[in-house]
PDB file of N, CA and C in Angstrom:
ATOM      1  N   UNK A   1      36.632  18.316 -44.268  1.00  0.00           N
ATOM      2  CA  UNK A   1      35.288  18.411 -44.811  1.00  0.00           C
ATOM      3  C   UNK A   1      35.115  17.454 -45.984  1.00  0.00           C
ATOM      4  N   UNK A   2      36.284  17.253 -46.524  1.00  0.00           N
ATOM      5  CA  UNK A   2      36.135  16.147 -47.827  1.00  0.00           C
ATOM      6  C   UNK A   2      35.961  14.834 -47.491  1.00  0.00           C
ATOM      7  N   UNK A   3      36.477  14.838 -46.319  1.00  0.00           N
ATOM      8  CA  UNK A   3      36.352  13.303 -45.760  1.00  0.00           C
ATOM      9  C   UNK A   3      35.529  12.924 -45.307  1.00  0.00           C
ATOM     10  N   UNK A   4      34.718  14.193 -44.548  1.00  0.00           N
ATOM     11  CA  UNK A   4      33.274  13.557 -43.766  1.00  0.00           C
ATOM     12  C   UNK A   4      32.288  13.765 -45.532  1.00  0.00           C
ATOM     13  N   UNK A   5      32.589  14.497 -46.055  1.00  0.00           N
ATOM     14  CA  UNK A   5      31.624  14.589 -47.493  1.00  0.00           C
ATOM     15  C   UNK A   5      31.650  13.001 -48.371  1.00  0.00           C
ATOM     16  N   UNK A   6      32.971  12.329 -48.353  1.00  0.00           N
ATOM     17  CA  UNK A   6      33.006  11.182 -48.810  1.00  0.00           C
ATOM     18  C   UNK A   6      32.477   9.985 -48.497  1.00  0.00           C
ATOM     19  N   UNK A   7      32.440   9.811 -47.030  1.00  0.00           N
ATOM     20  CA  UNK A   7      31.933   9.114 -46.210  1.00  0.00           C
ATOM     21  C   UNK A   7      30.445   8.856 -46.181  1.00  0.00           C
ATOM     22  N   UNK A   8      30.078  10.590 -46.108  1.00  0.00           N
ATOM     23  CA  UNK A   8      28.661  10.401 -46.489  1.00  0.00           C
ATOM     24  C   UNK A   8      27.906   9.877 -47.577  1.00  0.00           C
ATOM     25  N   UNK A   9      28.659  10.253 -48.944  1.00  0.00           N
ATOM     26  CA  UNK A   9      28.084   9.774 -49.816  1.00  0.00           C
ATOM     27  C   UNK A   9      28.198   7.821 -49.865  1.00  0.00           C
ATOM     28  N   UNK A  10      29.283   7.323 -49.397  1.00  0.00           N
ATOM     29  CA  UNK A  10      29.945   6.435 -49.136  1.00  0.00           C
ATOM     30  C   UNK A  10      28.305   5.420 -48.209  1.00  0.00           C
ATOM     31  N   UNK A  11      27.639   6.190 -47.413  1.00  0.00           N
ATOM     32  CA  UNK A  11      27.150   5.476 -46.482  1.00  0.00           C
ATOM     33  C   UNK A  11      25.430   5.538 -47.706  1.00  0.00           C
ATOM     34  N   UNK A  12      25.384   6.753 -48.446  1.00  0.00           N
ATOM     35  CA  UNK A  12      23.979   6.833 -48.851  1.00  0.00           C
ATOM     36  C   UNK A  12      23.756   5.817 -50.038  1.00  0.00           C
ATOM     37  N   UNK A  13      25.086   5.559 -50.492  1.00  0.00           N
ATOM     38  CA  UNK A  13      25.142   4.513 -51.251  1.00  0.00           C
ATOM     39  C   UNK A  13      24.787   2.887 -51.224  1.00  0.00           C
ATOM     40  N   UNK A  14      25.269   2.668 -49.872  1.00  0.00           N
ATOM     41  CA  UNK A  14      25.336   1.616 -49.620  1.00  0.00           C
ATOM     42  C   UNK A  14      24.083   1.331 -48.998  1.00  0.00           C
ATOM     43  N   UNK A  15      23.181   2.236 -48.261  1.00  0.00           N
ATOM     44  CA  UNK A  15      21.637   2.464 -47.810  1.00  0.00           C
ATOM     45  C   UNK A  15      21.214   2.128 -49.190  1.00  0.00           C
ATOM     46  N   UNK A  16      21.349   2.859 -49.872  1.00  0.00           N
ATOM     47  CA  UNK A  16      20.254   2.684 -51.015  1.00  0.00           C
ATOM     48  C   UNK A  16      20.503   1.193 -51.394  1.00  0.00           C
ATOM     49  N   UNK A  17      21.731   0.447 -51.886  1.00  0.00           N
ATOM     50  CA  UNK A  17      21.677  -0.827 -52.258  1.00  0.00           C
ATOM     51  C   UNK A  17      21.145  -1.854 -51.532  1.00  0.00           C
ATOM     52  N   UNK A  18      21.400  -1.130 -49.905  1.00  0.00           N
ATOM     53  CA  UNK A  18      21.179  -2.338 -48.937  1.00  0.00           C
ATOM     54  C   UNK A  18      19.749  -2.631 -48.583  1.00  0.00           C
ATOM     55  N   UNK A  19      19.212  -1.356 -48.832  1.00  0.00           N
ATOM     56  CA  UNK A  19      18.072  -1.120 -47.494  1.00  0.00           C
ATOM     57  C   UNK A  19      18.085  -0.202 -46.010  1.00  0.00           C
ATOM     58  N   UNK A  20      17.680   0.661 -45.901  1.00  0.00           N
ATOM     59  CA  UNK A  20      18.145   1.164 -45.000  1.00  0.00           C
ATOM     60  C   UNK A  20      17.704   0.749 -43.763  1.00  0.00           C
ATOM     61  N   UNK A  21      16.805   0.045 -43.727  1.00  0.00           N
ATOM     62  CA  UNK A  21      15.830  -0.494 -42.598  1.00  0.00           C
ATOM     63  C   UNK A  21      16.536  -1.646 -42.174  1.00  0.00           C
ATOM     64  N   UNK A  22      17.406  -2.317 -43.401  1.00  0.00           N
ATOM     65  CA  UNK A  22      17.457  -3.605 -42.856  1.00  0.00           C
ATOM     66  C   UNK A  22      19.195  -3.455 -42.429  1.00  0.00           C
ATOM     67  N   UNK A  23      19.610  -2.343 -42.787  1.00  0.00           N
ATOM     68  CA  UNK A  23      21.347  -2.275 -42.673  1.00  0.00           C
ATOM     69  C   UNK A  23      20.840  -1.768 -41.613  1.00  0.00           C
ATOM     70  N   UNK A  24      20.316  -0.700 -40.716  1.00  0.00           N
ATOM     71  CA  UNK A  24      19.625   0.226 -39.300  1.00  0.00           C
ATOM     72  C   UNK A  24      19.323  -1.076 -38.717  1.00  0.00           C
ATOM     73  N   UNK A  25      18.602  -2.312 -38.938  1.00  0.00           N
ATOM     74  CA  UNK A  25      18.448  -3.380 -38.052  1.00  0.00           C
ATOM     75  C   UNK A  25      19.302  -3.872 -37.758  1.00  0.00           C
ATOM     76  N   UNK A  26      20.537  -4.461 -38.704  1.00  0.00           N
ATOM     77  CA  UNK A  26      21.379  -5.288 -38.558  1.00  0.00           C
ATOM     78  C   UNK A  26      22.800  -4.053 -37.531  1.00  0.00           C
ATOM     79  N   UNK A  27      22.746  -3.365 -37.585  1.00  0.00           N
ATOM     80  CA  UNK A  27      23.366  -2.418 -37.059  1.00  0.00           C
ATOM     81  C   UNK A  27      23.251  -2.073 -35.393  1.00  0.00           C
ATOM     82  N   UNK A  28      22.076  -2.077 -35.190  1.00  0.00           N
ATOM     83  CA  UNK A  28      21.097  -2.258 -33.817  1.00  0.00           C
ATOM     84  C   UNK A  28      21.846  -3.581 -33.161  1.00  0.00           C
ATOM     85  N   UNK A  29      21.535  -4.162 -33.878  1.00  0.00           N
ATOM     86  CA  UNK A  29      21.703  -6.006 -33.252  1.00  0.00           C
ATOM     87  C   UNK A  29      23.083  -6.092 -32.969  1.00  0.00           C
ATOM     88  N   UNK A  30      24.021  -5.672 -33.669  1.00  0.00           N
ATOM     89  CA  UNK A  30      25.256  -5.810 -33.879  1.00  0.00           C
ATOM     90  C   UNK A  30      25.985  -5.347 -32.218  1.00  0.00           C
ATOM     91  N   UNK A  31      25.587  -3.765 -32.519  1.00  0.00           N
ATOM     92  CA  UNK A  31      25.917  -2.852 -31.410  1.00  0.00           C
ATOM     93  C   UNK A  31      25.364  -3.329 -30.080  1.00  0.00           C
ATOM     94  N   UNK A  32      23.955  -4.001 -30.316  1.00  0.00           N
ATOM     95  CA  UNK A  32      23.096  -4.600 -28.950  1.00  0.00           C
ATOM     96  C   UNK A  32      24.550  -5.421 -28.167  1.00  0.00           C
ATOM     97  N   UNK A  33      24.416  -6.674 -29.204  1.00  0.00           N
ATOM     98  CA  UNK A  33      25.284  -7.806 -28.841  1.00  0.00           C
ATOM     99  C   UNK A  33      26.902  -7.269 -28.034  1.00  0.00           C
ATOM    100  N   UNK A  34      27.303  -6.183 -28.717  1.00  0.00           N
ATOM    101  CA  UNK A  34      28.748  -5.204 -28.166  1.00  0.00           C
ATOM    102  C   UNK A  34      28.318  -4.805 -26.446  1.00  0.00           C
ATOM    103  N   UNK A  35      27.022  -4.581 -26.516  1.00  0.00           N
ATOM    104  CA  UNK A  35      26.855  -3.970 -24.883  1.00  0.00           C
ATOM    105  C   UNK A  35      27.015  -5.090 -24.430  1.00  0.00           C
ATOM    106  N   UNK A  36      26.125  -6.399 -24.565  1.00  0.00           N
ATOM    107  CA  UNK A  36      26.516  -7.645 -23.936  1.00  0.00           C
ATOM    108  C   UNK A  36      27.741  -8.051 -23.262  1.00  0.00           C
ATOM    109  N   UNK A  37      28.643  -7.379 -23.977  1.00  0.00           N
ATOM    110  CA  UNK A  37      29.970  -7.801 -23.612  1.00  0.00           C
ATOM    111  C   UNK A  37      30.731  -6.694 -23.124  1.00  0.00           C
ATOM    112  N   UNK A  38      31.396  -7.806 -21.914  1.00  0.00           N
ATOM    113  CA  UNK A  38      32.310  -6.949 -21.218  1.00  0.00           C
ATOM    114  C   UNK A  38      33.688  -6.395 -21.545  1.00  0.00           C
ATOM    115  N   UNK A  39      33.652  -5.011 -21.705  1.00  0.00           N
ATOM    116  CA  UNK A  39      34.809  -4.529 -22.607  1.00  0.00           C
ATOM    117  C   UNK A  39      34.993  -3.675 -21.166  1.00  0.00           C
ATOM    118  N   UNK A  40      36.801  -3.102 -21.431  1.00  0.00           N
ATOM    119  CA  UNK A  40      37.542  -2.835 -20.284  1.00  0.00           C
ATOM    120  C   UNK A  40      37.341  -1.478 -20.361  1.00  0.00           C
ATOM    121  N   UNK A  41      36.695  -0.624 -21.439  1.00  0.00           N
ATOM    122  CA  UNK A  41      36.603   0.876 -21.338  1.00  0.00           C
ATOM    123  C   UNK A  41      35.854   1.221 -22.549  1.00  0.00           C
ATOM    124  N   UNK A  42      35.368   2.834 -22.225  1.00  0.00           N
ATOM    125  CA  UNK A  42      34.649   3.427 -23.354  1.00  0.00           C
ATOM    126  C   UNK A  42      35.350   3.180 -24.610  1.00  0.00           C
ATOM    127  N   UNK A  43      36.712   3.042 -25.166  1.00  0.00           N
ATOM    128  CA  UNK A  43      37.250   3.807 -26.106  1.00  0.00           C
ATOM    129  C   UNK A  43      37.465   1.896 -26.191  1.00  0.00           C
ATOM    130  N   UNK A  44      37.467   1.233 -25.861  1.00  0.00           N
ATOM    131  CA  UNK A  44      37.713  -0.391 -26.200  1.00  0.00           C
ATOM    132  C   UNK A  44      36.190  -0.397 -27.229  1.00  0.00           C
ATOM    133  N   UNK A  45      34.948  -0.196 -26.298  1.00  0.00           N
ATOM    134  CA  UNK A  45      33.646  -0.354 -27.403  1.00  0.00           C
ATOM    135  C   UNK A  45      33.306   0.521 -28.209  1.00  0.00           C
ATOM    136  N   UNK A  46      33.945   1.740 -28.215  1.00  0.00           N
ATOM    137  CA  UNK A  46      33.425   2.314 -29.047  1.00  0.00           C
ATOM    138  C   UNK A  46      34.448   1.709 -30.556  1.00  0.00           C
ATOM    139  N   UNK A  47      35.444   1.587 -30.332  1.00  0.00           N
ATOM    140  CA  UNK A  47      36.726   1.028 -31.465  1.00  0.00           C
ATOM    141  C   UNK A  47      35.762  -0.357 -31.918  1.00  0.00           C
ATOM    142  N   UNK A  48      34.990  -1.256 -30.857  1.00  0.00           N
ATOM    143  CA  UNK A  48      34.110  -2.103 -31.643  1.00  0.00           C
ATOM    144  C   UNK A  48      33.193  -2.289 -32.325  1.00  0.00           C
ATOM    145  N   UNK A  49      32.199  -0.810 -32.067  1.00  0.00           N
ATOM    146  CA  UNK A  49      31.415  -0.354 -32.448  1.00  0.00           C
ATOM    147  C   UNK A  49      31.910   0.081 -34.222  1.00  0.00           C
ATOM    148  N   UNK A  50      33.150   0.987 -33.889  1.00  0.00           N
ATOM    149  CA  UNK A  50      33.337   1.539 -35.126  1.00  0.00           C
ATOM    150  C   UNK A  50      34.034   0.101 -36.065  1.00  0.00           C
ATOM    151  N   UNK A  51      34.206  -0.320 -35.765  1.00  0.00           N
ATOM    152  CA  UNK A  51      34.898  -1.566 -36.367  1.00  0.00           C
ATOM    153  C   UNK A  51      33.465  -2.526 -37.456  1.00  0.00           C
ATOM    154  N   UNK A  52      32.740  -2.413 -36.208  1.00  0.00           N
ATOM    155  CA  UNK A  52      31.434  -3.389 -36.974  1.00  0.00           C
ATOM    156  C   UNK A  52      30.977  -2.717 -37.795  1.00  0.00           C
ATOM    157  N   UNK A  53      30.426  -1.190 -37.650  1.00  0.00           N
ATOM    158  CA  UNK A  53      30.065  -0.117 -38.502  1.00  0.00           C
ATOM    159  C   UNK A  53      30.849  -0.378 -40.099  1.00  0.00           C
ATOM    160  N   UNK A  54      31.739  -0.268 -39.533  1.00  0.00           N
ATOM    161  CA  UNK A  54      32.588   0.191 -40.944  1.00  0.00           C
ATOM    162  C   UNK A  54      32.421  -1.194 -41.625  1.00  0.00           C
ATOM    163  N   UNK A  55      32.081  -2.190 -40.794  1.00  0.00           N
ATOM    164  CA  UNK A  55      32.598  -3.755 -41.682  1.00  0.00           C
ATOM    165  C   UNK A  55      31.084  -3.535 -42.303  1.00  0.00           C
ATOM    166  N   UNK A  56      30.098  -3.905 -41.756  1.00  0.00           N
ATOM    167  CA  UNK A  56      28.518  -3.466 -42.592  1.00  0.00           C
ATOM    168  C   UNK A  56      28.625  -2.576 -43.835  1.00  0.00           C
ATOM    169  N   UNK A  57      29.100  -1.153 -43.719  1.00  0.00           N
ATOM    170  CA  UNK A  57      28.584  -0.658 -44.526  1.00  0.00           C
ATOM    171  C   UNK A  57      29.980  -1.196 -45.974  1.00  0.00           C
ATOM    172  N   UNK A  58      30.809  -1.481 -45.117  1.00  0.00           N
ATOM    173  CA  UNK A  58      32.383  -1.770 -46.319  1.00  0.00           C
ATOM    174  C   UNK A  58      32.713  -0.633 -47.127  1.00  0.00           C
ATOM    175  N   UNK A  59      32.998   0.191 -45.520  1.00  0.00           N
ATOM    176  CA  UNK A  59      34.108   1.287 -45.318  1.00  0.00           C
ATOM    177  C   UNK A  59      35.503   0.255 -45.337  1.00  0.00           C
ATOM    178  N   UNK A  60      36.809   1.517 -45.772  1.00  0.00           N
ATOM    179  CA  UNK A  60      37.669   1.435 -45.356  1.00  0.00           C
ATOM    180  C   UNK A  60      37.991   1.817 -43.847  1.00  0.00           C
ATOM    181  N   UNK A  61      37.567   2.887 -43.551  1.00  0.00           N
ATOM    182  CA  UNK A  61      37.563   3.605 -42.536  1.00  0.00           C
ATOM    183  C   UNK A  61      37.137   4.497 -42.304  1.00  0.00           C
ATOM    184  N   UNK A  62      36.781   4.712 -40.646  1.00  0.00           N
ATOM    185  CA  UNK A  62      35.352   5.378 -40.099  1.00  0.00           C
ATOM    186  C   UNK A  62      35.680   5.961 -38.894  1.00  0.00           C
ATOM    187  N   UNK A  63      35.021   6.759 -38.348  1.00  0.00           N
ATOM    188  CA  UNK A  63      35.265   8.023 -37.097  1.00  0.00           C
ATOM    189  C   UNK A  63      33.981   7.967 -36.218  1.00  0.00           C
ATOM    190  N   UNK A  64      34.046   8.266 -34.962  1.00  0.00           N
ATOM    191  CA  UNK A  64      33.328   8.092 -34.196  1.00  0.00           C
ATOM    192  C   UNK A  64      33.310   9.852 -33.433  1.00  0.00           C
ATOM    193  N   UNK A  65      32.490  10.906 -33.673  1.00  0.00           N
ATOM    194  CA  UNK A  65      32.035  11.787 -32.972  1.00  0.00           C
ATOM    195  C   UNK A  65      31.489  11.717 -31.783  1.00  0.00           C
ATOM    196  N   UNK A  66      32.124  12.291 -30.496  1.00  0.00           N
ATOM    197  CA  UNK A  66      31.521  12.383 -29.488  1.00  0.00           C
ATOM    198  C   UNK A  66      31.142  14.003 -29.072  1.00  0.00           C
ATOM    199  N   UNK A  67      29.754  13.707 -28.655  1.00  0.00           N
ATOM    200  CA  UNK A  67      29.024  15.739 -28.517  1.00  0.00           C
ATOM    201  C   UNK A  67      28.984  16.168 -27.458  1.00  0.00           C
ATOM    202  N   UNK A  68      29.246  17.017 -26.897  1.00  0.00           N
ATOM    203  CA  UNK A  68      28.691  17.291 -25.721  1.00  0.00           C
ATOM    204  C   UNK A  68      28.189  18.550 -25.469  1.00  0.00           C
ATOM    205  N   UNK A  69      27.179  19.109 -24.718  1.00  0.00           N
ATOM    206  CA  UNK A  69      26.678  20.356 -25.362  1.00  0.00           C
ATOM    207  C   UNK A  69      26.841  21.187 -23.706  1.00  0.00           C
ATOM    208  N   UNK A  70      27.097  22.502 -23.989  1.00  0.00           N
ATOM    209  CA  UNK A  70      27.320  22.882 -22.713  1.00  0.00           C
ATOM    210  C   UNK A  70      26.929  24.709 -23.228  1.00  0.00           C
ATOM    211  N   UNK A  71      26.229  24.877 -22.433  1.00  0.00           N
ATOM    212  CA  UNK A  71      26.074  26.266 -22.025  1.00  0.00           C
ATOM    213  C   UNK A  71      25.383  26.443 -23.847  1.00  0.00           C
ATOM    214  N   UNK A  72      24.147  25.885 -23.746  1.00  0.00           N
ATOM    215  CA  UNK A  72      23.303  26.059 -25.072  1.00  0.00           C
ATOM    216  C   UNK A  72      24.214  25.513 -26.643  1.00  0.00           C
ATOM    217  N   UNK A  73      25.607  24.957 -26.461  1.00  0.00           N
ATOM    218  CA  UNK A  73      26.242  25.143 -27.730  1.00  0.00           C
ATOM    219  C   UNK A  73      26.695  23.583 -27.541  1.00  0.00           C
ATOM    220  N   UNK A  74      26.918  23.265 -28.739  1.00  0.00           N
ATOM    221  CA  UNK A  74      27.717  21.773 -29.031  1.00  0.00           C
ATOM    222  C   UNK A  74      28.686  21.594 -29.003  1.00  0.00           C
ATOM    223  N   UNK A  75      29.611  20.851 -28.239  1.00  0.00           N
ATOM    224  CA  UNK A  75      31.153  20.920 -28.971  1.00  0.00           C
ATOM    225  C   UNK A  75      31.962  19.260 -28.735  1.00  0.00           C
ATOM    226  N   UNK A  76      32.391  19.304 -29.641  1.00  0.00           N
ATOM    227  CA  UNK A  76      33.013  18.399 -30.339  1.00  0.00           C
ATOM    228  C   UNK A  76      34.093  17.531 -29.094  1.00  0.00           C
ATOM    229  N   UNK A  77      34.166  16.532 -28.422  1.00  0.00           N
ATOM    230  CA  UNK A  77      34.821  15.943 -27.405  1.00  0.00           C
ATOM    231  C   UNK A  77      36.139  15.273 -27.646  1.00  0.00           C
TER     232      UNK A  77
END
């Protein structure tokens, strides 16, 4: 819980300096350009995904949640 609490503050920070519109654009584009390309599996783009993420906001390091919801409830993949 401390870690996703750090992170967060970690990301509201860097919104506020950046812009959030324009870090959410550049973020879009980034991830767009990742579909473009042919990667050999889910867990290859998503590691690129989280890679670019983290380089934008200038994380050390970052986690990727996957949801899946079944029988009315969420759970964690």
């Amino acid at each position: 819980m401390g870690l996703l609490q750090t992170h967060a503050e970690m990301v509201e920070r860097v919104i506020s300096e950046v812009g959030g519109e324009l870090l959410e654009i550049k973020m879009l584009s980034e991830i767009s350009d990742l579909l473009n390309e042919r990667t050999e599996s889910l867990q290859t783009f998503l590691t690129k995904v989280l890679s670019k993420a983290t380089e934008l906001i200038g994380a050390d390091t970052g986690s990727i949640a996957m949801v899946t919801e079944r029988d009315g409830q969420k759970w964690l993949v």
